[in-house]
Protein backbone atom coordinates (compact mmCIF):
# COMPACT_ATOMS: atom_id res chain seq x y z
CA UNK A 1 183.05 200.69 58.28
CA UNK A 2 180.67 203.72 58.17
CA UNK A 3 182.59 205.31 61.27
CA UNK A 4 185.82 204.98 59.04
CA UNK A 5 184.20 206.03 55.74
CA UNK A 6 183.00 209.09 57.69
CA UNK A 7 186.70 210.27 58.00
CA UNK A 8 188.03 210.19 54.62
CA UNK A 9 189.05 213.84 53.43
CA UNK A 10 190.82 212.34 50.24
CA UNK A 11 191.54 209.41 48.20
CA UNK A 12 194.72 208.10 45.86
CA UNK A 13 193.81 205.53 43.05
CA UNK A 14 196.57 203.61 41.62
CA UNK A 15 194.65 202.88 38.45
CA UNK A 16 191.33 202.02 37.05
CA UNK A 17 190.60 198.33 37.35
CA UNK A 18 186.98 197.08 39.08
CA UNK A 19 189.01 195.53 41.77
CA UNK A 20 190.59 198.45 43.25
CA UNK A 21 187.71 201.71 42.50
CA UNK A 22 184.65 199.67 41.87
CA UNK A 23 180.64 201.32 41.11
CA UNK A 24 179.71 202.05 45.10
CA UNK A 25 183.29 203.61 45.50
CA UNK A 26 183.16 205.96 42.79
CA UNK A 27 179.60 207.10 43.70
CA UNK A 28 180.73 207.44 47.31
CA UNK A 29 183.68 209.57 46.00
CA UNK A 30 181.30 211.53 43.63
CA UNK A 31 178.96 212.25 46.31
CA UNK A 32 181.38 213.27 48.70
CA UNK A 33 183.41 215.34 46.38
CA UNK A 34 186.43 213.58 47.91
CA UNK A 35 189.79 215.07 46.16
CA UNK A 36 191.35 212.65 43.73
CA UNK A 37 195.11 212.07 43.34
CA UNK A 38 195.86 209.56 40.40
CA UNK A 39 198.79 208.82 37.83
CA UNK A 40 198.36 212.12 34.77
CA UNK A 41 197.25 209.21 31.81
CA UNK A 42 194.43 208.19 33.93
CA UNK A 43 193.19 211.40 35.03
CA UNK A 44 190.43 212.36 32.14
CA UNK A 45 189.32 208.66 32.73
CA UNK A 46 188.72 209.24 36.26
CA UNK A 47 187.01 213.19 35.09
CA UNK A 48 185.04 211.69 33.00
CA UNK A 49 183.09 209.13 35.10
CA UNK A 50 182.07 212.65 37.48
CA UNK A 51 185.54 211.95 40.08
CA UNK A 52 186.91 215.18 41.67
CA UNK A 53 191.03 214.96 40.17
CA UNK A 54 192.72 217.45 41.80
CA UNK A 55 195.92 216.18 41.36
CA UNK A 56 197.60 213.25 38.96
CA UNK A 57 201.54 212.97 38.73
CA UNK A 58 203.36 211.20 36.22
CA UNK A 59 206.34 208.48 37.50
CA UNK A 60 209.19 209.89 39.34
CA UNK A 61 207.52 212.85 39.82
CA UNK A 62 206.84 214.53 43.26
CA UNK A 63 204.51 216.74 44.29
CA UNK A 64 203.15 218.49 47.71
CA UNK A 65 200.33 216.65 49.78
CA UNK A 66 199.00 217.31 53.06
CA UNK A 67 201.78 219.49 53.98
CA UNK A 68 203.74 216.91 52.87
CA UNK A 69 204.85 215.17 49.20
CA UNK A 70 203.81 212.54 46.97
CA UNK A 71 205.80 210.98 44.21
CA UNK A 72 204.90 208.70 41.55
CA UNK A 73 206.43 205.35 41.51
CA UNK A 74 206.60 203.53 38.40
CA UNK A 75 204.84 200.07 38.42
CA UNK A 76 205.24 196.93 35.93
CA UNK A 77 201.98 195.35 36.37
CA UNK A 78 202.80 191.35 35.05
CA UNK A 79 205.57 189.01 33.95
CA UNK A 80 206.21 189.00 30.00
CA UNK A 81 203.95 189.61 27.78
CA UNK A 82 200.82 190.47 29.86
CA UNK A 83 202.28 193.41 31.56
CA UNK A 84 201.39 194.91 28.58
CA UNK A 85 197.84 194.59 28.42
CA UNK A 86 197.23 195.99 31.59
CA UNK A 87 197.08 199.57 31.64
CA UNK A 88 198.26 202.04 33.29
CA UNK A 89 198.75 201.54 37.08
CA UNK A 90 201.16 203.77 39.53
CA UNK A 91 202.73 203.61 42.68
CA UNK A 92 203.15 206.19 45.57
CA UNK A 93 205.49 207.04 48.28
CA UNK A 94 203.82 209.38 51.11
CA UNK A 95 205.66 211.36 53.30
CA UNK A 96 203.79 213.69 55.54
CA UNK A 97 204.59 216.07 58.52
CA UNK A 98 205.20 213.77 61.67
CA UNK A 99 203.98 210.09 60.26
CA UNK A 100 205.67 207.26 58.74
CA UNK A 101 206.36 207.25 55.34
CA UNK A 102 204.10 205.12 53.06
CA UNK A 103 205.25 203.09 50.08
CA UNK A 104 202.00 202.28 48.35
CA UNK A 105 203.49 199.64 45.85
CA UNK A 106 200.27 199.18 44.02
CA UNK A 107 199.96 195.90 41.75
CA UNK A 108 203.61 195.15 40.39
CA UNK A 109 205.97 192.77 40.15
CA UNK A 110 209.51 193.21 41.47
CA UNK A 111 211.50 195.97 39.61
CA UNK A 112 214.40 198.43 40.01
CA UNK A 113 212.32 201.02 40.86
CA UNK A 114 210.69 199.01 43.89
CA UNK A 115 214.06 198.15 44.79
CA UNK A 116 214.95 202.10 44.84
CA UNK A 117 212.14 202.70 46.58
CA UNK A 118 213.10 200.28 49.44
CA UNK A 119 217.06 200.87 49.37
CA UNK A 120 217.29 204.69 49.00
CA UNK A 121 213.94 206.10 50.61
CA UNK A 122 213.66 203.58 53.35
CA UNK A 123 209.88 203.44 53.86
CA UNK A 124 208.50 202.70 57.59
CA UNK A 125 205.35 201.18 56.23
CA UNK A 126 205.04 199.55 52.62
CA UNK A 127 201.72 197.81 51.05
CA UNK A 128 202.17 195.47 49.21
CA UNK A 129 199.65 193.02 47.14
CA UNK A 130 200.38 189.55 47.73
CA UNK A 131 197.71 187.60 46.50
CA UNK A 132 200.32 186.30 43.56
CA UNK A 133 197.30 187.25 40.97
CA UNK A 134 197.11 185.12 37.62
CA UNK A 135 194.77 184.20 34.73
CA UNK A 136 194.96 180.77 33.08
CA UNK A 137 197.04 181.91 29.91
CA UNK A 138 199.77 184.09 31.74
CA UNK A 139 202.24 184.25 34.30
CA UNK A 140 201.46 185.74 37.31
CA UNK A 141 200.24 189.67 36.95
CA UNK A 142 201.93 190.63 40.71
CA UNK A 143 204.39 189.34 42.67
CA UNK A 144 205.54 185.81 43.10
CA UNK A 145 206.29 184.53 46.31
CA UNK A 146 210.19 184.62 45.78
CA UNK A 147 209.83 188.51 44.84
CA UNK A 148 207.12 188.86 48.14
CA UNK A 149 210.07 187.16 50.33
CA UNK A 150 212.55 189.67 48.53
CA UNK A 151 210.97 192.69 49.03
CA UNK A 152 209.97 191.79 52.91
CA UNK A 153 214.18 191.28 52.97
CA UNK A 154 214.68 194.41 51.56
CA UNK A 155 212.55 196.90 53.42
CA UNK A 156 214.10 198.51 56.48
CA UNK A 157 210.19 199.09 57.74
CA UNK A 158 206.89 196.79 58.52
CA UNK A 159 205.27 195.59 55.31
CA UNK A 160 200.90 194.99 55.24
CA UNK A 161 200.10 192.59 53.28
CA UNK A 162 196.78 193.23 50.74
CA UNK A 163 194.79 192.09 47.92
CA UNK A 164 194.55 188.41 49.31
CA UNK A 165 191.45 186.46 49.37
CA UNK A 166 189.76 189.23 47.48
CA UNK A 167 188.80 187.60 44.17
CA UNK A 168 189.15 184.40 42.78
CA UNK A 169 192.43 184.91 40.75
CA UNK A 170 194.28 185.24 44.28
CA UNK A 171 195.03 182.24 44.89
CA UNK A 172 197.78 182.82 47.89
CA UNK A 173 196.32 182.56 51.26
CA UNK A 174 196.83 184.39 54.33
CA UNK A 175 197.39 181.54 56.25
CA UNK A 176 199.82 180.05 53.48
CA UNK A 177 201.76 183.63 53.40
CA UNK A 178 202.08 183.19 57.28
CA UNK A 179 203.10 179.97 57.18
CA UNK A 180 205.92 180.98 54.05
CA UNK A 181 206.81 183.67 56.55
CA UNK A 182 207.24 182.02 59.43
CA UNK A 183 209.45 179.55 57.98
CA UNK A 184 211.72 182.32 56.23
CA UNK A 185 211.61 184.16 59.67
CA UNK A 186 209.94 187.19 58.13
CA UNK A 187 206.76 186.92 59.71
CA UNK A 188 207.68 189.75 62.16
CA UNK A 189 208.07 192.30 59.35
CA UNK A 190 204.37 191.65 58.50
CA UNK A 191 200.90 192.32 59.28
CA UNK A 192 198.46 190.14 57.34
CA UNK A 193 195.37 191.80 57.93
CA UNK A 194 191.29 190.27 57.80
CA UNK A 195 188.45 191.74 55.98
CA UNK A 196 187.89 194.68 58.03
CA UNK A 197 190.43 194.59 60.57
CA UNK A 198 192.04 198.03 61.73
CA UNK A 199 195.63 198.15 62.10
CA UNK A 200 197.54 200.21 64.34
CA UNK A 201 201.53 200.44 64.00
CA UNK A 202 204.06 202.47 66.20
């Protein structure tokens, strides 16, 4: 983990929550003064708590990266009524010089815009969270496993599975999502990767 943490020249945060920049990332960030690129609302959020922002786009909007472009992708984070206690989160779609495009989904539930994303930009590589996330009182906060199976159906490109196992409102498997796979033949489309595991794709 050190050898990969020893590489990072820059870091994009879909939004704020503990589960996704927690206390030992932002002081590795701080201490590295590792460039920031986050959605515009959360920006002074992330300045304030000593983060390096040197770049925060609103949805829809694209800007240069790397040589290459970002764009904001809007996210609904939640079915009903809880998607709107959850604050802002984004999405991202990555294209740089000579690599795969990335469609950083972020934590959302099936939308139009995800379906753009998929249909019209045709990413090679999509992550998406598929730990079907949910508190006792609301429906699930991510997506279900009918919208997982629909958006593995929909992408041209490989799709990596995240935020499984992770904490204890996950309560999707990896080996149930393999085993939902395999039985909608979709498995090859995915990589389900362990705790640590380094993934390489072609």
């Amino acid at each position: 983990m050190a050898f990969i943490l020893n590489r990072v020249t820059h870091c994009i945060i879909t939004h704020q929550h503990p589960d996704h920049i927690d206390k030992a990332g932002v002081k590795f960030l701080i201490k590295n003064n590792i460039p920031i690129t986050c959605r515009t609302k959360d920006k002074k959020g992330f300045i304030k708590r000593g983060l390096h922002v040197t770049q925060s786009l609103k949805y829809w909007e694209k800007q240069k990266l790397l040589g290459g472009t970002i764009e904001g992708i809007p996210v609904k984070y939640g079915y009903g009524f809880v998607a709107k206690t959850m604050g802002n989160v984004i999405g991202f779609y990555i294209k740089l010089p000579n690599q795969k495009s990335i469609y950083l989904s972020s934590d959302t539930i099936y939308t139009d815009s995800v379906n753009k994303v998929l249909k019209k930009y045709k990413p090679d590589i999509s992550v998406l969270a598929c730990g079907i996330v949910q508190f006792d009182l609301f429906k699930q906060l991510i997506m279900n496993i009918d919208d997982i199976l629909k958006f593995i159906k929909n992408t041209q490109g490989k799709v990596i599975a995240n935020h499984m196992e992770s904490i204890n409102h996950c309560p999707l498997t990896r080996k149930e999502l393999k085993k939902t796979l395999t039985q909608h033949q979709l498995i090859n489309k995915v990589l389900i990767p362990e705790d640590g595991e380094i993934l390489e794709i072609n």
